[in-house]
Protein backbone atom coordinates (compact mmCIF):
# COMPACT_ATOMS: atom_id res chain seq x y z
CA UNK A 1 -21.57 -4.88 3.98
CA UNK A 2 -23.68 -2.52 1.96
CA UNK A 3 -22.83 -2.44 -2.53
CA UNK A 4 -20.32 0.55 -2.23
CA UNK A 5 -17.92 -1.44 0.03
CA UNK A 6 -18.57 -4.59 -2.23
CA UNK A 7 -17.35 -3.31 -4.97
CA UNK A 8 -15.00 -0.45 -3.76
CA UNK A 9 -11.31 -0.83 -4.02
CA UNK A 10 -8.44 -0.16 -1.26
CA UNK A 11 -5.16 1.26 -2.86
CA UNK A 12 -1.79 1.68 -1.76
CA UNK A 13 1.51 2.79 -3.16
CA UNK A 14 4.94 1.61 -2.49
CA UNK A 15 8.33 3.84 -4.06
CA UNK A 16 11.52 1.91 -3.60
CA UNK A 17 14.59 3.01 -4.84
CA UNK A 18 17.41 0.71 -6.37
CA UNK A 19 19.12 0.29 -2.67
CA UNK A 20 16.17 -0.84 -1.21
CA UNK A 21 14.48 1.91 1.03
CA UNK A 22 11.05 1.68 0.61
CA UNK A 23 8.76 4.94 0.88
CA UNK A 24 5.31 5.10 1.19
CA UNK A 25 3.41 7.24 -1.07
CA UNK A 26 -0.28 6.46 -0.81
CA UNK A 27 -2.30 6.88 1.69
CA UNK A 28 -0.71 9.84 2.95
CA UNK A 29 -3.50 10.75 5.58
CA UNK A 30 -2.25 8.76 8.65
CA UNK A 31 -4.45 10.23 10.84
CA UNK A 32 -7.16 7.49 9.20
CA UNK A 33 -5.52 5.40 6.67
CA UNK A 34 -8.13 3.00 5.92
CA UNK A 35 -10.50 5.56 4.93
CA UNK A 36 -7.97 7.24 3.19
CA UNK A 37 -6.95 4.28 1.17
CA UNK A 38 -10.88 3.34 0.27
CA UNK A 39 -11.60 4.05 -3.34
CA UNK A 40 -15.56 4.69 -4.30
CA UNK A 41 -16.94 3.07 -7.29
CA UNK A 42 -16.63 4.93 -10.34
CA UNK A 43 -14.32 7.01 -8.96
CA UNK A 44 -11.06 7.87 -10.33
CA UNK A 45 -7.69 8.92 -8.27
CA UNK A 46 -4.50 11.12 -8.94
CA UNK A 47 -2.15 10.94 -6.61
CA UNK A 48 -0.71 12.68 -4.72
CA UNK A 49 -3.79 14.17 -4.15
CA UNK A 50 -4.18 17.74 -3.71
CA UNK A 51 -5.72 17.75 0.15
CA UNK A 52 -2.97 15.64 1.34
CA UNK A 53 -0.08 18.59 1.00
CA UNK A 54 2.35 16.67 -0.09
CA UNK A 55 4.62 16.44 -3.77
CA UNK A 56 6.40 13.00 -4.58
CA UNK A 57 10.02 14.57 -5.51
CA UNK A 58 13.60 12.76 -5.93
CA UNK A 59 17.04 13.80 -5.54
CA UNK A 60 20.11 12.92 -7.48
CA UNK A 61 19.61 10.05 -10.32
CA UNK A 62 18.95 5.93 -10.73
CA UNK A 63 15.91 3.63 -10.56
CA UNK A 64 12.60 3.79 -8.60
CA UNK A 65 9.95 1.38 -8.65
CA UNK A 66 6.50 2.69 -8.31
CA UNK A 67 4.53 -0.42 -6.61
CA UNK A 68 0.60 0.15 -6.41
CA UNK A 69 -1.32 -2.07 -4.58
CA UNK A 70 -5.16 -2.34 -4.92
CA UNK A 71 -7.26 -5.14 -2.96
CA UNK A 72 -11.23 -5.73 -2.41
CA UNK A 73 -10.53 -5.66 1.50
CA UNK A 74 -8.44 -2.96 3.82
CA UNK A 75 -4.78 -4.22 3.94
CA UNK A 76 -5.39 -3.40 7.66
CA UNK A 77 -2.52 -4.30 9.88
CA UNK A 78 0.11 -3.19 6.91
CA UNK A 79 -1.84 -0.06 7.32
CA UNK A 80 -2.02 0.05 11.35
CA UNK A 81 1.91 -0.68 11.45
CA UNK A 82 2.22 2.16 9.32
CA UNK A 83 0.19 4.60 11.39
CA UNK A 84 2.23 3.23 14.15
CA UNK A 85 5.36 4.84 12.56
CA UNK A 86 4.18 8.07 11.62
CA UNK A 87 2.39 8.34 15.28
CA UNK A 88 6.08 7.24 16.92
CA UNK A 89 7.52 10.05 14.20
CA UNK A 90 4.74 12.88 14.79
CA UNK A 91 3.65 12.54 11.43
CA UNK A 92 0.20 12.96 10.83
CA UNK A 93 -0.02 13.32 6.73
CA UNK A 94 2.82 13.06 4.21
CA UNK A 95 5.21 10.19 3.25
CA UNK A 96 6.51 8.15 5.49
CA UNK A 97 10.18 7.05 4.57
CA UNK A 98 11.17 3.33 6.15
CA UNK A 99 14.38 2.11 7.50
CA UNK A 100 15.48 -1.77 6.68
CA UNK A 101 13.60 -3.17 9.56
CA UNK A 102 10.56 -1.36 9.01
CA UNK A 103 10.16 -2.42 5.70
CA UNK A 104 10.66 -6.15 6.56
CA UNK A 105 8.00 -5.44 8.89
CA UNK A 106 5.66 -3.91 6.65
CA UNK A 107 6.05 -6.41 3.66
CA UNK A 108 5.48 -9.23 6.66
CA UNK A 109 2.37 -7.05 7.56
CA UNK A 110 1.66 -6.93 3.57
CA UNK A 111 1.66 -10.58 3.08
CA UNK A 112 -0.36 -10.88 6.20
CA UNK A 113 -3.34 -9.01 5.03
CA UNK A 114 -2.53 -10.75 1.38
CA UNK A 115 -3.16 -14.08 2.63
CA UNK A 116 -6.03 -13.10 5.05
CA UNK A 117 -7.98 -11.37 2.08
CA UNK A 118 -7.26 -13.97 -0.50
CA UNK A 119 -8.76 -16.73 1.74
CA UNK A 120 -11.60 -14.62 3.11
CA UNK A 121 -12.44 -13.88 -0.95
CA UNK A 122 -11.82 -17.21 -2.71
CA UNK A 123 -13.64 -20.34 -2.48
CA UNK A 124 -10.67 -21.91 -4.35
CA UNK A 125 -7.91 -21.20 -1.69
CA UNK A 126 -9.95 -22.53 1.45
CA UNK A 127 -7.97 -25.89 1.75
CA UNK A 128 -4.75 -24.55 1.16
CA UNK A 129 -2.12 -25.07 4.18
CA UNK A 130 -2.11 -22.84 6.65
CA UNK A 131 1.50 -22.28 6.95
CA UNK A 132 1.38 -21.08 3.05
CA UNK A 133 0.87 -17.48 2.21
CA UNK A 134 -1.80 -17.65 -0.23
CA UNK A 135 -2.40 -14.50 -2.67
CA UNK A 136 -5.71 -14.55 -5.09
CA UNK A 137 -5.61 -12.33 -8.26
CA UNK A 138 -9.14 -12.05 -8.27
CA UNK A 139 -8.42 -10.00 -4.56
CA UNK A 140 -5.37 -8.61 -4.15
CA UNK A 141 -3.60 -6.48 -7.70
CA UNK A 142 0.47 -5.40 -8.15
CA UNK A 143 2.14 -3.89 -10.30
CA UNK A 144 4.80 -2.22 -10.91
CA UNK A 145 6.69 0.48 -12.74
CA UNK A 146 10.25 1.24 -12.90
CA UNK A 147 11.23 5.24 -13.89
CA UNK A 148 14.95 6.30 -14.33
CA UNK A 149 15.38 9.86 -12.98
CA UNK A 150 18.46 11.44 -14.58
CA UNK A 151 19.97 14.58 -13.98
CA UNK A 152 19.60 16.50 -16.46
């Protein structure tokens, strides 16, 4: 791998509201989502970003968590399941919107690519069983913000 993908970043973003539905709002380019969700060096990123044509709005009132995700490696299938669903939907850029099992299968995707990257980057997590899920910090970042909308 040449410096700029050593020390890029890959970032996603999760919404989920306080019944559960989980919405995806970065990458919204599903056309190529891995290139979409690679961040340069020195770069910095707003999103939603201006060339993807899309605005994060909410209706009515309550809780949403903002969950971004950033990792040293493509979370690859997560990403591939996703494309997947906009392809099936005819959705080529924008947020994609998931339905209960589509989000289990995501997050199983997610923790997937979690434990493949955190093994692949960490010396420390080589012996650990393989029927664990095993997540490095030094990989793999969350967090997460919750914002009450209110009407005003």
């Amino acid at each position: 791998a040449n410096e700029t993908q050593n020390d890029a970043l890959y970032l996603s973003c999760l919404a989920i509201d306080q019944a559960g539905n989980m919405q995806v709002i970065y990458p919204a380019q599903w056309d190529a989502p891995e290139d979409a969700a690679l961040i340069a060096p020195q770069s910095e990123l707003i999103i939603p970003r201006a060339e993807d044509g899309v605005k994060f709005a909410v209706n009515g009132s309550g809780f949403i968590e903002i969950v971004p995700i950033t990792s040293v490696d493509s979370l690859r299938n997560a990403l591939r399941g996703l494309q997947e669903i906009a392809s099936s939907r005819g959705v080529s850029r924008g947020y994609i919107g998931l339905d209960g099992t589509e989000s289990l299968g995501i997050l199983n995707e997610l923790l997937g690519d979690f434990d493949r990257i955190s093994r692949s980057a960490s010396l420390r997590v080589i012996d650990a069983d393989a029927r664990e899920t095993v997540v490095d910090g030094g990989a793999i970042a969350l967090t997460s913000t919750v914002i009450e909308v209110a009407e005003a």
